[in-house]
PDB file of N, CA and C in Angstrom:
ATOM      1  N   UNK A   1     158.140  87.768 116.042  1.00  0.00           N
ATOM      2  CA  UNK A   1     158.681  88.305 114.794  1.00  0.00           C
ATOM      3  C   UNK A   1     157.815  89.454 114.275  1.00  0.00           C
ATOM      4  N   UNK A   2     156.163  89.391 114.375  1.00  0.00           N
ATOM      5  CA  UNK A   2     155.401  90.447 113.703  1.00  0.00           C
ATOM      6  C   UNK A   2     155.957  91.836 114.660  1.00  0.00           C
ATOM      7  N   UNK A   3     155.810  91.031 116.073  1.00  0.00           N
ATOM      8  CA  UNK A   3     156.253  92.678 117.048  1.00  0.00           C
ATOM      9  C   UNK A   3     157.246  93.299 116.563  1.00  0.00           C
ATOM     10  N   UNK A   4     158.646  92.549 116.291  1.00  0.00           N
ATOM     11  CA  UNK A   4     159.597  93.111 115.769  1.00  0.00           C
ATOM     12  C   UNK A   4     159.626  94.294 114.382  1.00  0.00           C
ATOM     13  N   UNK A   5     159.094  93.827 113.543  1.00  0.00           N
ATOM     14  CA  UNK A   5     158.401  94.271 111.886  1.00  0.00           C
ATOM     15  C   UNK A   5     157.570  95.530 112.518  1.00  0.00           C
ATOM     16  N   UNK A   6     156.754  95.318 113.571  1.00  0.00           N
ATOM     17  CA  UNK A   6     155.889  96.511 113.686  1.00  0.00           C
ATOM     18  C   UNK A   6     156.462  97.628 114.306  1.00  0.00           C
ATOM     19  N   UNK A   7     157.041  97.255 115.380  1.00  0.00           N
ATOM     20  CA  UNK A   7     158.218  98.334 115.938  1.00  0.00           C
ATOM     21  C   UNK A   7     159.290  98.891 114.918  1.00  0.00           C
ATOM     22  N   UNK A   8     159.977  98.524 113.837  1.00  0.00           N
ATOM     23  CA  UNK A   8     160.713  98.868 112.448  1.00  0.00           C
ATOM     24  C   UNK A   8     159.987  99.592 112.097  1.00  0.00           C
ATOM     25  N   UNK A   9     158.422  99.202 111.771  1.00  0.00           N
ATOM     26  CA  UNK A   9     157.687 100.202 110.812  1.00  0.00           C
ATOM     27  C   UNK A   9     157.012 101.623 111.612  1.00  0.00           C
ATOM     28  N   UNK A  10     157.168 101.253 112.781  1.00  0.00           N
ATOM     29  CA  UNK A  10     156.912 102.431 113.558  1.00  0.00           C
ATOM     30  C   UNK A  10     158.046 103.316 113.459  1.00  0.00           C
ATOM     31  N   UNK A  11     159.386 102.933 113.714  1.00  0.00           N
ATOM     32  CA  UNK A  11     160.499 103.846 113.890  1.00  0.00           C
ATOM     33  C   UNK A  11     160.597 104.565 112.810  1.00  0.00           C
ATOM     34  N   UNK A  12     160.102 103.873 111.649  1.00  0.00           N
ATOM     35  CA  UNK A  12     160.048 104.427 110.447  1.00  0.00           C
ATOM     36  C   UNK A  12     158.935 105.413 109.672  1.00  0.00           C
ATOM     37  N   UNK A  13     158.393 105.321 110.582  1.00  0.00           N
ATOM     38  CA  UNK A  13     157.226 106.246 110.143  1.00  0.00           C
ATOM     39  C   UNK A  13     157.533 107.599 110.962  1.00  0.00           C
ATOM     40  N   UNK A  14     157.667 107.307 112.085  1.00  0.00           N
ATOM     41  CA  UNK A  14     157.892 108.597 113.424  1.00  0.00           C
ATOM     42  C   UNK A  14     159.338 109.245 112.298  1.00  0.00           C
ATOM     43  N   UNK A  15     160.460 108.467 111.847  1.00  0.00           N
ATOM     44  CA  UNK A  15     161.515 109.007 111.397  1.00  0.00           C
ATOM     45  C   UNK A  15     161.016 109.968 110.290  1.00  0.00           C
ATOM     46  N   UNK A  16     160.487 109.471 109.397  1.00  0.00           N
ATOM     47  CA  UNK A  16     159.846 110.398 108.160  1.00  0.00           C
ATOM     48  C   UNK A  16     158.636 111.418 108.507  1.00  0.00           C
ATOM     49  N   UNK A  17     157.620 110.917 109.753  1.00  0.00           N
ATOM     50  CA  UNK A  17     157.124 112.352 109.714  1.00  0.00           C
ATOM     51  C   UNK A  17     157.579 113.658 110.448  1.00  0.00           C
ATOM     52  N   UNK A  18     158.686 113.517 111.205  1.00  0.00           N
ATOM     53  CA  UNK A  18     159.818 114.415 111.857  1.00  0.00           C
ATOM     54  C   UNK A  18     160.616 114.939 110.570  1.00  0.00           C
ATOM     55  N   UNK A  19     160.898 113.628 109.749  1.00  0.00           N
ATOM     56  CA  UNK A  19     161.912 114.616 108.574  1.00  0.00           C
ATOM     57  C   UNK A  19     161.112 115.570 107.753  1.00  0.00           C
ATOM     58  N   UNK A  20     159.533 115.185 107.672  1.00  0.00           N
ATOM     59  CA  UNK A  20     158.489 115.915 106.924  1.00  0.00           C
ATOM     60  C   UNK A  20     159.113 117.155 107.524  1.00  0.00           C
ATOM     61  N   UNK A  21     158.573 116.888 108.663  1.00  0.00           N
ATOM     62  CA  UNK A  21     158.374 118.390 109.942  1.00  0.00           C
ATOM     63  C   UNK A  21     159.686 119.525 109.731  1.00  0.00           C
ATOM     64  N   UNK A  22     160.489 118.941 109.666  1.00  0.00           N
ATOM     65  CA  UNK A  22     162.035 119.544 109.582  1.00  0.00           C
ATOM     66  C   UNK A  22     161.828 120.098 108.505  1.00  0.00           C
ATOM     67  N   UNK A  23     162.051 119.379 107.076  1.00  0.00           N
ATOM     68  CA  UNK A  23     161.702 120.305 105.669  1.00  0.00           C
ATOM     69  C   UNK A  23     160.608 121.306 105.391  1.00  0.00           C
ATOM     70  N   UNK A  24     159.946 120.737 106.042  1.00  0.00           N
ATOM     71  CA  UNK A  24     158.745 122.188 105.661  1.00  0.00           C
ATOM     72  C   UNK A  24     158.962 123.303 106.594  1.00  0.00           C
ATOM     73  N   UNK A  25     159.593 123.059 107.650  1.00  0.00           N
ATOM     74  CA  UNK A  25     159.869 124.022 108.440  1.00  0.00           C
ATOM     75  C   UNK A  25     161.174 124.759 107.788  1.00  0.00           C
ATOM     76  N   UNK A  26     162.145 124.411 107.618  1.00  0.00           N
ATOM     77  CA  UNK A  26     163.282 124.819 106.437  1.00  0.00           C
ATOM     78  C   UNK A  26     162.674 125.561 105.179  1.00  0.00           C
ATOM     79  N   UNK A  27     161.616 124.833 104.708  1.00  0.00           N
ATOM     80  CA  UNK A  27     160.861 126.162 103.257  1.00  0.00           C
ATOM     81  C   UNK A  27     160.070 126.997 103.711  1.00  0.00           C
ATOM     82  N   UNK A  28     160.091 126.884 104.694  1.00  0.00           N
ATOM     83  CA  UNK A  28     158.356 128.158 105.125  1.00  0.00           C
ATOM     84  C   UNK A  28     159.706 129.231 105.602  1.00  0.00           C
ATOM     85  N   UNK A  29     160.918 128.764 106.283  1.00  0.00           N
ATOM     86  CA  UNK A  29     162.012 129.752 106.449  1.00  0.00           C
ATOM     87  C   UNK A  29     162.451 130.507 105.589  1.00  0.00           C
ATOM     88  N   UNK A  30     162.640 129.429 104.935  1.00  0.00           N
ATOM     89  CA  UNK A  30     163.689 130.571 103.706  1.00  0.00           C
ATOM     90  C   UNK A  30     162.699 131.077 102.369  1.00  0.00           C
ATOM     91  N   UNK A  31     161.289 130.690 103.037  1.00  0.00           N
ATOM     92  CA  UNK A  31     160.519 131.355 101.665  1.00  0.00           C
ATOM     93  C   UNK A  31     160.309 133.236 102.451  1.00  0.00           C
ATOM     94  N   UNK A  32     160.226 132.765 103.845  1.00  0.00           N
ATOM     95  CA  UNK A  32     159.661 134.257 104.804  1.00  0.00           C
ATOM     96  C   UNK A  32     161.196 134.661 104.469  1.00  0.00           C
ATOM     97  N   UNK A  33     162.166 134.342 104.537  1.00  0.00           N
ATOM     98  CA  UNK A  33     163.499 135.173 104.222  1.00  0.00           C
ATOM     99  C   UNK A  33     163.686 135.822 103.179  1.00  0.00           C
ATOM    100  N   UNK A  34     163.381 135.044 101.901  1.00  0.00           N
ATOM    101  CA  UNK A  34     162.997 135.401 100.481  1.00  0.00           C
ATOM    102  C   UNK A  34     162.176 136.700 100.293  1.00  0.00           C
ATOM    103  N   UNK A  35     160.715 136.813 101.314  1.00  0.00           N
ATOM    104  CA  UNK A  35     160.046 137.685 101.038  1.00  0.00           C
ATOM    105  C   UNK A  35     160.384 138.917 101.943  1.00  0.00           C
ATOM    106  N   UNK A  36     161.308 138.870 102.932  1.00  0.00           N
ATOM    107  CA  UNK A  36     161.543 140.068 103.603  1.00  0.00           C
ATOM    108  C   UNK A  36     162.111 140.730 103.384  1.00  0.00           C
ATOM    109  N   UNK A  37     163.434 140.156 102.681  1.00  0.00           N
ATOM    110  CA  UNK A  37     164.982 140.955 101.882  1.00  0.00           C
ATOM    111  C   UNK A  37     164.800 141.824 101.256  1.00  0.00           C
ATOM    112  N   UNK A  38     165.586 142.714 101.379  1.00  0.00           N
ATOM    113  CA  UNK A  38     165.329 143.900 100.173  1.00  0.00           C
ATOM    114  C   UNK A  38     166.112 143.110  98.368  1.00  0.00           C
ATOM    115  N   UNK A  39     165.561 143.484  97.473  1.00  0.00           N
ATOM    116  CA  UNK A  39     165.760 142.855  96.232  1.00  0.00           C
ATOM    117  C   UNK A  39     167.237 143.299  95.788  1.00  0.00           C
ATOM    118  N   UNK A  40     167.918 142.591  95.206  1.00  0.00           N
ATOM    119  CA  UNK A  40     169.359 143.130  94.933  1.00  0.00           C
ATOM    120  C   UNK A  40     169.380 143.520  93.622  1.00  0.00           C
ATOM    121  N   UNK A  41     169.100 145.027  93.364  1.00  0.00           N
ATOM    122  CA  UNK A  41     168.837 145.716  92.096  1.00  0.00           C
ATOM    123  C   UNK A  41     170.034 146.682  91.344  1.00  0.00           C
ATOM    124  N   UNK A  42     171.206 145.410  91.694  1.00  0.00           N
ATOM    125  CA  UNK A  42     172.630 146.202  91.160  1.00  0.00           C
ATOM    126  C   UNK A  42     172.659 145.704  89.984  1.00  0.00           C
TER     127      UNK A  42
END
C-alpha cells in the first residue's frame, strides 16, 4: 500500500514540475514577444 501512495506522489510531483516547466516557458514567450513588437501608437 505505501509503494502504491509513493508512486501517486511521484506521478504527482513529475506532473506539476513539467506543468511548472510549461508555464514559465509560456511567460518568458510572450514577455520576449511583448518586448520585441513595435508599440501600437494609433
Amino acid at each position: 500500500m505505501l509503494k502504491k501512495i509513493l508512486i501517486v506522489v511521484g506521478v504527482i510531483g513529475v506532473a506539476a514540475f513539467v506543468a511548472k516547466k510549461v508555464k514559465d516557458a509560456n511567460d518568458e514567450r510572450a514577455l520576449w514577444h511583448e518586448a520585441t513588437t513595435a508599440p501600437d501608437l494609433r
